[in-house]
C-alpha atoms as a PDB file:
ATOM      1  CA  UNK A   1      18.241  -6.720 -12.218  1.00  0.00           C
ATOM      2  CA  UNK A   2      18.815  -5.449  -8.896  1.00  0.00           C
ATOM      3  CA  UNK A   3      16.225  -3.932  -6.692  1.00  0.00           C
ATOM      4  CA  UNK A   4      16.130  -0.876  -4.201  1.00  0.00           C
ATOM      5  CA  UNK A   5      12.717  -1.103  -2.006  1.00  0.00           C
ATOM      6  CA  UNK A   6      10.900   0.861   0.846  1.00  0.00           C
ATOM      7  CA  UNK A   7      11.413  -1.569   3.815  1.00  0.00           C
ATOM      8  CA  UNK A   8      10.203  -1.158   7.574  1.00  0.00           C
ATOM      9  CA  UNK A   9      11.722   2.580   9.597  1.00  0.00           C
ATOM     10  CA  UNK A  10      14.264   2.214  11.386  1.00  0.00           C
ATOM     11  CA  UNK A  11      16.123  -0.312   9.076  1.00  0.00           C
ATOM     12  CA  UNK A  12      19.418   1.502   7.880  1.00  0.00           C
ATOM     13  CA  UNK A  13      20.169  -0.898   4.959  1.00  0.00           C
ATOM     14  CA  UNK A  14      19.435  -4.795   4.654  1.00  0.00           C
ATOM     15  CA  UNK A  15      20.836  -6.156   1.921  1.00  0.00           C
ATOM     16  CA  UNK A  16      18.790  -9.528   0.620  1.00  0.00           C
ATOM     17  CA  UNK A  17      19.214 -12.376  -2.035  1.00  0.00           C
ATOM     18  CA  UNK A  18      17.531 -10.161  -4.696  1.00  0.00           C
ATOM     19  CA  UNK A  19      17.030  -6.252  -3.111  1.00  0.00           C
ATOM     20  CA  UNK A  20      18.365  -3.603  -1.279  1.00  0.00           C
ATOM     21  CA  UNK A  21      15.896  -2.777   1.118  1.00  0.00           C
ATOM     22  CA  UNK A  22      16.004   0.844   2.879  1.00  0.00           C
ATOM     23  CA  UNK A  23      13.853   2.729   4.983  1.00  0.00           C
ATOM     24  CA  UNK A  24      11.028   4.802   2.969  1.00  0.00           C
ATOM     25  CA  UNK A  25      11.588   8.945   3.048  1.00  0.00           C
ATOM     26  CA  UNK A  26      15.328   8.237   4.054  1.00  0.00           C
ATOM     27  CA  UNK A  27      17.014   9.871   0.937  1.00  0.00           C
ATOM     28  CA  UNK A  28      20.633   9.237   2.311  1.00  0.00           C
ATOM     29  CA  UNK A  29      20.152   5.360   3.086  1.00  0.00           C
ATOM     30  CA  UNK A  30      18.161   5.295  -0.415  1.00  0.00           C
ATOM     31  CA  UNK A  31      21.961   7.192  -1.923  1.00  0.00           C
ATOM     32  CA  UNK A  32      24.384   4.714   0.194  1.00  0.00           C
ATOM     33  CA  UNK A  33      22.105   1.586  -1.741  1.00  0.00           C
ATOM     34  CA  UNK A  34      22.486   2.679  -5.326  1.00  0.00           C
ATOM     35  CA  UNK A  35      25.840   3.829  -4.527  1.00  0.00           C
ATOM     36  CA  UNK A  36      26.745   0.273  -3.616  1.00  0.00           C
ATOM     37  CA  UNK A  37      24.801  -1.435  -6.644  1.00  0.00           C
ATOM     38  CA  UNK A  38      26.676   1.350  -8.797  1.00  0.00           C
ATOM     39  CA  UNK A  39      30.362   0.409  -7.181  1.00  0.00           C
ATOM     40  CA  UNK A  40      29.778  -3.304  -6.857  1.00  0.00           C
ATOM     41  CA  UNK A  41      28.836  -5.227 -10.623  1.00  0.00           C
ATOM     42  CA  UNK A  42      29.298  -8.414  -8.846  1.00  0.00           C
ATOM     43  CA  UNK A  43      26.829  -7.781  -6.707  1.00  0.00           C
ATOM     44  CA  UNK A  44      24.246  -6.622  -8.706  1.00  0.00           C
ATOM     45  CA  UNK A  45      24.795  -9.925 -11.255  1.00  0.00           C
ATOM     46  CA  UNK A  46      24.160 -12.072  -8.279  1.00  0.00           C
ATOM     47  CA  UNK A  47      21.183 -10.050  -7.041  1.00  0.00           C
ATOM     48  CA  UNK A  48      20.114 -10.525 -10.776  1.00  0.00           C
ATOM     49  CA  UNK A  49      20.640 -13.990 -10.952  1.00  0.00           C
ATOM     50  CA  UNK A  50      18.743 -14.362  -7.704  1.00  0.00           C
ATOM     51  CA  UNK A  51      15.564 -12.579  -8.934  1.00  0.00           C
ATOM     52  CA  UNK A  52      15.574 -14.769 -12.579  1.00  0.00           C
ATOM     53  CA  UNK A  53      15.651 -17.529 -10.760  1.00  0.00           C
ATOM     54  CA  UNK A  54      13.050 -16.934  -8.487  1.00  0.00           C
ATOM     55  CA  UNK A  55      10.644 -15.544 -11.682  1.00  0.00           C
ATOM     56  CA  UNK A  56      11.525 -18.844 -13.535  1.00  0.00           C
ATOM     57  CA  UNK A  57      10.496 -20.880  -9.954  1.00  0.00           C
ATOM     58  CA  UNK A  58       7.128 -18.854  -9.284  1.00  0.00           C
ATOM     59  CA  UNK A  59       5.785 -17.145 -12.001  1.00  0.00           C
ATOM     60  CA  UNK A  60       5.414 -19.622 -14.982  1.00  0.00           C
ATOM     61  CA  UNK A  61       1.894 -20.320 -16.648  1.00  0.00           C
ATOM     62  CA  UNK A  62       1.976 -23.540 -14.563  1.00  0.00           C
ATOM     63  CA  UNK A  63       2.445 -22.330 -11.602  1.00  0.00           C
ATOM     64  CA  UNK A  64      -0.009 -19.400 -12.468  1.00  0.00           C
ATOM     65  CA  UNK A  65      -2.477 -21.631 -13.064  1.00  0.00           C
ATOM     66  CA  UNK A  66      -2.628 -24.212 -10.188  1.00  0.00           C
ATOM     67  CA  UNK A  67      -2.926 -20.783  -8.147  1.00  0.00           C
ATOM     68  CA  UNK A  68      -6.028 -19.587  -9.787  1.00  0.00           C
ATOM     69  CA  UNK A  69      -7.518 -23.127  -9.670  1.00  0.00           C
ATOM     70  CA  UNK A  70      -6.564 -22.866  -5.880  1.00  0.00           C
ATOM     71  CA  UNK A  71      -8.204 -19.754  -5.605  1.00  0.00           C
ATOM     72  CA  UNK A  72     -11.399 -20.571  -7.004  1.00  0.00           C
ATOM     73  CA  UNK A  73     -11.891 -23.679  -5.245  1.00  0.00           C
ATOM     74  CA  UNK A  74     -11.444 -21.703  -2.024  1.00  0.00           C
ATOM     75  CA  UNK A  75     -14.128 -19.372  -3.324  1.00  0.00           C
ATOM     76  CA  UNK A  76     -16.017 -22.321  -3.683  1.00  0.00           C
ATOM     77  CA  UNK A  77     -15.832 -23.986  -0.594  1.00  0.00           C
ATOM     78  CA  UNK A  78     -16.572 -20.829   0.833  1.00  0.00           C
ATOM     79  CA  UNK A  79     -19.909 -20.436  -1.314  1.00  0.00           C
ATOM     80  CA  UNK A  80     -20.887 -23.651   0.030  1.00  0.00           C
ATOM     81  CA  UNK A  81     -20.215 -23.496   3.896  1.00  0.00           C
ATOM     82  CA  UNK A  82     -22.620 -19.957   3.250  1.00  0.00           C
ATOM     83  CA  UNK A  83     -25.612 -22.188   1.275  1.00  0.00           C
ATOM     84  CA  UNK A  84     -27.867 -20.736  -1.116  1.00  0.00           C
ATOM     85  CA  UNK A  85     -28.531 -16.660  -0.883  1.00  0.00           C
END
């Protein structure tokens, strides 16, 4: 699925592999994005594609876990350079 998202001011539109990105409190730039998701199906099937493919890449349980293991043996380390409390 397509995204819209709040990007950085004084960004008018910028279109990515997997989102629409478009300036937060701009109603009309938030309008002219759905209005192109709405009037181009191709578009939003590749933007789709795009963001499964990324999900299937990053987020699996695998991938999930080496993270966490990375995570606590950075807490870890960091426990040790401090010593005991």
């Amino acid at each position: 699925m397509p995204r819209v998202e709040s990007a950085e001011p004084n960004h008018r539109l910028i279109a990515l592999q997997r989102s629409l990105l478009v300036p937060p409190a701009d109603p009309g730039a938030l309008s002219e994005a759905l209005r192109l998701l709405l009037s181009n199906p191709d578009l939003c099937h590749q933007m789709g594609q795009a963001g499964r493919e990324r999900v299937l890449k990053n987020f699996t349980w695998r991938r999930t876990a080496e993270r966490m293991a990375q995570a606590y043996e950075e807490v870890r380390r960091e426990a040790a350079l401090k010593g005991p409390a």
